[in-house]
Each structure stands twice: as C-alpha cells, then as structure tokens.
Protein backbone atom coordinates (compact mmCIF):
# COMPACT_ATOMS: atom_id res chain seq x y z
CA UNK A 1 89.95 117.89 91.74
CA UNK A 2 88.74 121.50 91.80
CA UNK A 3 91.11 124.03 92.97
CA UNK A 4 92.66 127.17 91.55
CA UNK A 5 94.45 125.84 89.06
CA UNK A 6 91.85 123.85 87.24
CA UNK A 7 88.89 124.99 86.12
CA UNK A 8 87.54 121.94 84.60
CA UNK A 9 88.75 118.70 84.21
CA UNK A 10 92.52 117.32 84.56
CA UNK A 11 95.07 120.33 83.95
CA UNK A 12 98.73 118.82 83.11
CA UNK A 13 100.05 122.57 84.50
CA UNK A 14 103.17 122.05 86.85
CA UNK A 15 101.01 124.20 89.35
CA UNK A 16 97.70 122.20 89.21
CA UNK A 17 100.13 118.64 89.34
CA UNK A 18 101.74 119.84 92.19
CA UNK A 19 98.23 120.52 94.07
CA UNK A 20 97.15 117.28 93.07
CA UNK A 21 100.32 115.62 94.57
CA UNK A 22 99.74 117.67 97.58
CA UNK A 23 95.77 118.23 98.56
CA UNK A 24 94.68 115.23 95.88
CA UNK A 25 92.07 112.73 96.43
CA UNK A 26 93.22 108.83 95.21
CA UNK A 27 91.18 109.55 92.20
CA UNK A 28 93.33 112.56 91.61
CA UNK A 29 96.43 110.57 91.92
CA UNK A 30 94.98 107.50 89.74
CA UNK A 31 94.04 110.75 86.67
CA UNK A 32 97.77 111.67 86.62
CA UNK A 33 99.23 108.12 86.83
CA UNK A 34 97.28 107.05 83.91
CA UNK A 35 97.91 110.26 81.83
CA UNK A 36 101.70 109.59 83.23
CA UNK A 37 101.35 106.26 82.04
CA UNK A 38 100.36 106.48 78.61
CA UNK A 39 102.41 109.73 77.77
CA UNK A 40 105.63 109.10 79.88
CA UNK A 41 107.42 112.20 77.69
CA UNK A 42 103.90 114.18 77.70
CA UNK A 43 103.07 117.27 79.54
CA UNK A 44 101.52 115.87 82.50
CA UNK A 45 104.84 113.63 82.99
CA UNK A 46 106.48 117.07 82.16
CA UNK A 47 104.83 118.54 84.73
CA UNK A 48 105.24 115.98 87.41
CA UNK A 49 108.89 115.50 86.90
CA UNK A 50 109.12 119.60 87.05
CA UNK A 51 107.35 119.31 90.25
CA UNK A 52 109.50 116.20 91.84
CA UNK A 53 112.72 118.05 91.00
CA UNK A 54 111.59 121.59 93.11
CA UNK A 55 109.47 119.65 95.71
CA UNK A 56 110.08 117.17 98.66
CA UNK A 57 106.81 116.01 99.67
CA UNK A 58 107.47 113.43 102.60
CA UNK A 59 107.22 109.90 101.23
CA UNK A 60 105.40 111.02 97.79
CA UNK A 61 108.34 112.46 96.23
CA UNK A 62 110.08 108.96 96.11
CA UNK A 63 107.15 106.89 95.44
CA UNK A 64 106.03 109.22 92.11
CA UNK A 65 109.38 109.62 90.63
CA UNK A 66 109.80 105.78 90.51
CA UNK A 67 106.58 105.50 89.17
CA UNK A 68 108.10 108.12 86.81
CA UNK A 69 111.20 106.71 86.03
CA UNK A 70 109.21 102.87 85.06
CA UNK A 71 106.99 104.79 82.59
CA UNK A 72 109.76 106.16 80.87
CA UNK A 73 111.38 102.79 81.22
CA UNK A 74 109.13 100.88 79.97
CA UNK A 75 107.99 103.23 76.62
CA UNK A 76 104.56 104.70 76.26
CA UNK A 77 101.25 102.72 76.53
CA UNK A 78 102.53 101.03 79.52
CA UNK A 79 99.07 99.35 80.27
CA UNK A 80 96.40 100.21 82.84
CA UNK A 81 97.33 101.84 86.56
C-alpha cells in the first residue's frame, strides 16, 4: 500500500498499520496477517494491537483482535493465512 507512512514496502509502524486497517486493499490486510501470523509478539502484532486498543473501526476492530488473540494463542509460525 503506498501512503504516507510507507515509503516502500510493508512498514510494521502503529501509524502505517492503522492506515492499512483503515484505507487497505485485501492484499494489504493478507501482508499484516501473515507478518501477524508468524511473529504474534513482533512489531507488526505490536503495532496492530497498539492500534486495536486506541481505535474502533466498525466491524474490523473485533474481527483483527481475534485474529490477534489466536496468533498469540496458538505460538508463532501459526501456518499460512
């Protein structure tokens, strides 16, 4: 996603997660699951879980903290998303 907050590639920056969650494409979204995914206790999760405790975007907020709360559940390395 290009925006303000990244200037190339995926940024794991509470700012530049919190654009993806809001103005993201799917492909977006499926870049921070999978970094989410495989580094539940790594700065992108960081980052989202920052994000999902100052933010209530309608129906996301639920959805990606769940997703959240399974990675970190389940351990790291959790498989594809």
């Amino acid at each position: 996603m290009r925006h303000r907050h990244i200037v190339s590639g995926f940024e794991d920056s509470v700012e530049a997660v919190e654009d993806v969650l809001a103005a993201g494409t799917v492909d977006d979204w499926s870049e921070l699951a999978r970094r989410v995914a495989q580094d539940p206790d790594g700065s992108a999760a960081r980052s989202l879980e920052t994000v999902l405790s100052a933010t209530s975007m309608y129906g996301t907020t639920r959805i990606w903290q769940h997703f959240l709360d399974e990675c970190r559940r389940r351990g790291h390395r959790i498989g594809r998303v």
